[in-house]
Protein backbone atom coordinates (compact mmCIF):
# COMPACT_ATOMS: atom_id res chain seq x y z
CA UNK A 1 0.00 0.00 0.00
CA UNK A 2 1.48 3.49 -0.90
CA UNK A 3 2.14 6.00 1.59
CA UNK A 4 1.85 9.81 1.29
CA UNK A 5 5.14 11.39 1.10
CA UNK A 6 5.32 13.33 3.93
CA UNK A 7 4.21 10.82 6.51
CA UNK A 8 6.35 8.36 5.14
CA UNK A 9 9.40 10.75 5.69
CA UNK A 10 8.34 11.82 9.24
CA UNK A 11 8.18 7.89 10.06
CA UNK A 12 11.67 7.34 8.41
CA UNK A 13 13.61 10.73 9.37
CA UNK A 14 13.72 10.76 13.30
CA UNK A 15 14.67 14.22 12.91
CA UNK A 16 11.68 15.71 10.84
CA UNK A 17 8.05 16.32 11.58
CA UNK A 18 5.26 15.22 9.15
CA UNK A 19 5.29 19.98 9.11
CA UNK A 20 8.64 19.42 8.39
CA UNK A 21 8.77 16.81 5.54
CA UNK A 22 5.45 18.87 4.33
CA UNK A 23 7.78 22.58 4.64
CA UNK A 24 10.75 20.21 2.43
CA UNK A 25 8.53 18.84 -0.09
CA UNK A 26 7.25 22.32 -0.88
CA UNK A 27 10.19 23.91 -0.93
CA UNK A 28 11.51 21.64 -3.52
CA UNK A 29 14.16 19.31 -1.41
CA UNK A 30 12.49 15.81 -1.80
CA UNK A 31 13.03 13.85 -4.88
CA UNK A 32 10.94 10.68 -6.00
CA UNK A 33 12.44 8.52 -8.13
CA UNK A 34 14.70 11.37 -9.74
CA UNK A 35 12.02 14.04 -9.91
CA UNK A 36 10.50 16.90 -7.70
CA UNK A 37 8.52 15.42 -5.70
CA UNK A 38 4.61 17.26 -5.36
CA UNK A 39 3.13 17.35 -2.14
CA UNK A 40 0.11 14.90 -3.21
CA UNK A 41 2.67 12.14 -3.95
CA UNK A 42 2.73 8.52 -2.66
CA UNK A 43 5.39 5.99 -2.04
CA UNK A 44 5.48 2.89 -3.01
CA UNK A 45 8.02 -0.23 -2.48
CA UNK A 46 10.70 0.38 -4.83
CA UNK A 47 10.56 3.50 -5.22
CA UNK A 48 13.73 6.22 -4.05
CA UNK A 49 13.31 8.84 -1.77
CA UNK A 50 15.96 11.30 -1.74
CA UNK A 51 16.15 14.80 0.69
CA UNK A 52 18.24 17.20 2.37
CA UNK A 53 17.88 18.64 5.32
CA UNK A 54 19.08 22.04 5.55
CA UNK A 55 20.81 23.73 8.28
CA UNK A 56 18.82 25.48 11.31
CA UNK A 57 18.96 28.91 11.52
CA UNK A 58 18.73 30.00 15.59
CA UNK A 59 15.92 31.86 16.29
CA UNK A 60 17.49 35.59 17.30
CA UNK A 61 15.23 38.06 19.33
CA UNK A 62 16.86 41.43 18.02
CA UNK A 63 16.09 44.28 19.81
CA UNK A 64 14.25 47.32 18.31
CA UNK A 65 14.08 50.28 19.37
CA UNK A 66 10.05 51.39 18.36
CA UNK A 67 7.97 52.86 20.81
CA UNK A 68 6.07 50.47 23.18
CA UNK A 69 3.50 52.67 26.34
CA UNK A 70 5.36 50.39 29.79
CA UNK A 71 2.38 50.06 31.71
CA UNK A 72 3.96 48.15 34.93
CA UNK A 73 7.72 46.42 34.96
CA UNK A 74 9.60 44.67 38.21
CA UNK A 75 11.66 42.35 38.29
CA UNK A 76 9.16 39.22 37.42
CA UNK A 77 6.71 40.38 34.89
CA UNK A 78 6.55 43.51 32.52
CA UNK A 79 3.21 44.48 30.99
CA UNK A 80 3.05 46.20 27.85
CA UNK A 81 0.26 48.13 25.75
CA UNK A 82 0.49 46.36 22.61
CA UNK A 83 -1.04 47.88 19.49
CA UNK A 84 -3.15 45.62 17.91
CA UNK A 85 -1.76 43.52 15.20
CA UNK A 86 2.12 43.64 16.86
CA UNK A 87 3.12 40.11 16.21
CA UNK A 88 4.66 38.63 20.02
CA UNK A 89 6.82 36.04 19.15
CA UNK A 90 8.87 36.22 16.00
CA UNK A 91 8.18 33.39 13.24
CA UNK A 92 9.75 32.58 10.06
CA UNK A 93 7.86 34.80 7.94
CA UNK A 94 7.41 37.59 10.32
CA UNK A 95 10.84 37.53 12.19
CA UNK A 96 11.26 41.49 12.44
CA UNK A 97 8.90 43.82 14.41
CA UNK A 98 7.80 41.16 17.19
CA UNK A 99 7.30 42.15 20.78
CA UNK A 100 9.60 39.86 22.03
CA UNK A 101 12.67 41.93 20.14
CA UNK A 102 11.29 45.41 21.33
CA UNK A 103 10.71 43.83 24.61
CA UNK A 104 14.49 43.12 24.77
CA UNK A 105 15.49 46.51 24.36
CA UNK A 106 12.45 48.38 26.23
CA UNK A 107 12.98 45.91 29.77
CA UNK A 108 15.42 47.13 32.62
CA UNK A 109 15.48 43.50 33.81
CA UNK A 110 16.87 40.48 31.76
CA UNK A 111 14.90 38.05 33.22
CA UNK A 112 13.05 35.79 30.12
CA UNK A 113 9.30 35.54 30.30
C-alpha cells in the first residue's frame, strides 16, 4: 500500500516532523524517483526517496528600538500596551517587528518571560 510522502518521511527521518517533511517537499528538497517530488505524492516499495535537510537557523530576538506605552515592569513580569496587530513572538515569515525583540530593548530587567 502506498504511503503519502510526507508521513512516510516523518516515520523514516527521526529528525523531521510530518510539518517538516510537508515545509521540504514544498520547498523543492524531496526527490521521488529522480524528480521533484509534489506534495500529493505517494510511495510505493521500490521507489527512491531522496532529501536534504538544511541547516537550522537559531531563532534571534533582536532588539528594536520602536515605541512600546510600559504600563507596569519589576523584576518578574513587565506588561506592555500592545497595538493591535504587533506580532509577540517572531516566526519565520514575520521575524522582524515582534514584541519579544522590542521587549528586549524596552525591559530594565533580563529576566526571560
Amino acid at each position: 500500500m502506498a504511503a503519502r510522502l510526507d508521513r512516510f518521511l516523518a516515520e523514516n527521518a527521526a529528525a523531521l516532523s510530518r510539518s517538516a517533511a510537508a515545509r521540504l517537499i514544498k520547498d523543492g528538497m524531496v526527490q521521488l524517483n529522480g524528480r521533484a517530488a509534489q506534495a500529493s505524492d505517494h510511495v510505493a516499495k521500490g521507489d527512491v526517496v531522496e532529501f536534504a535537510v538544511p541547516e537550522p537557523h537559531p531563532a534571534r530576538a533582536t532588539a528594536e528600538s520602536l515605541p512600546l506605552r510600559l504600563v507596569y515592569q519589576d523584576a518578574d513580569l513587565v506588561v506592555v500596551d500592545k497595538p493591535a496587530g504587533m506580532v509577540v513572538h517572531p516566526a519565520r515569515s514575520l521575524r522582524p517587528h515582534a514584541l519579544r525583540g522590542r521587549r528586549a530593548k524596552t525591559c530594565l530587567y533580563t529576566r526571560a518571560l
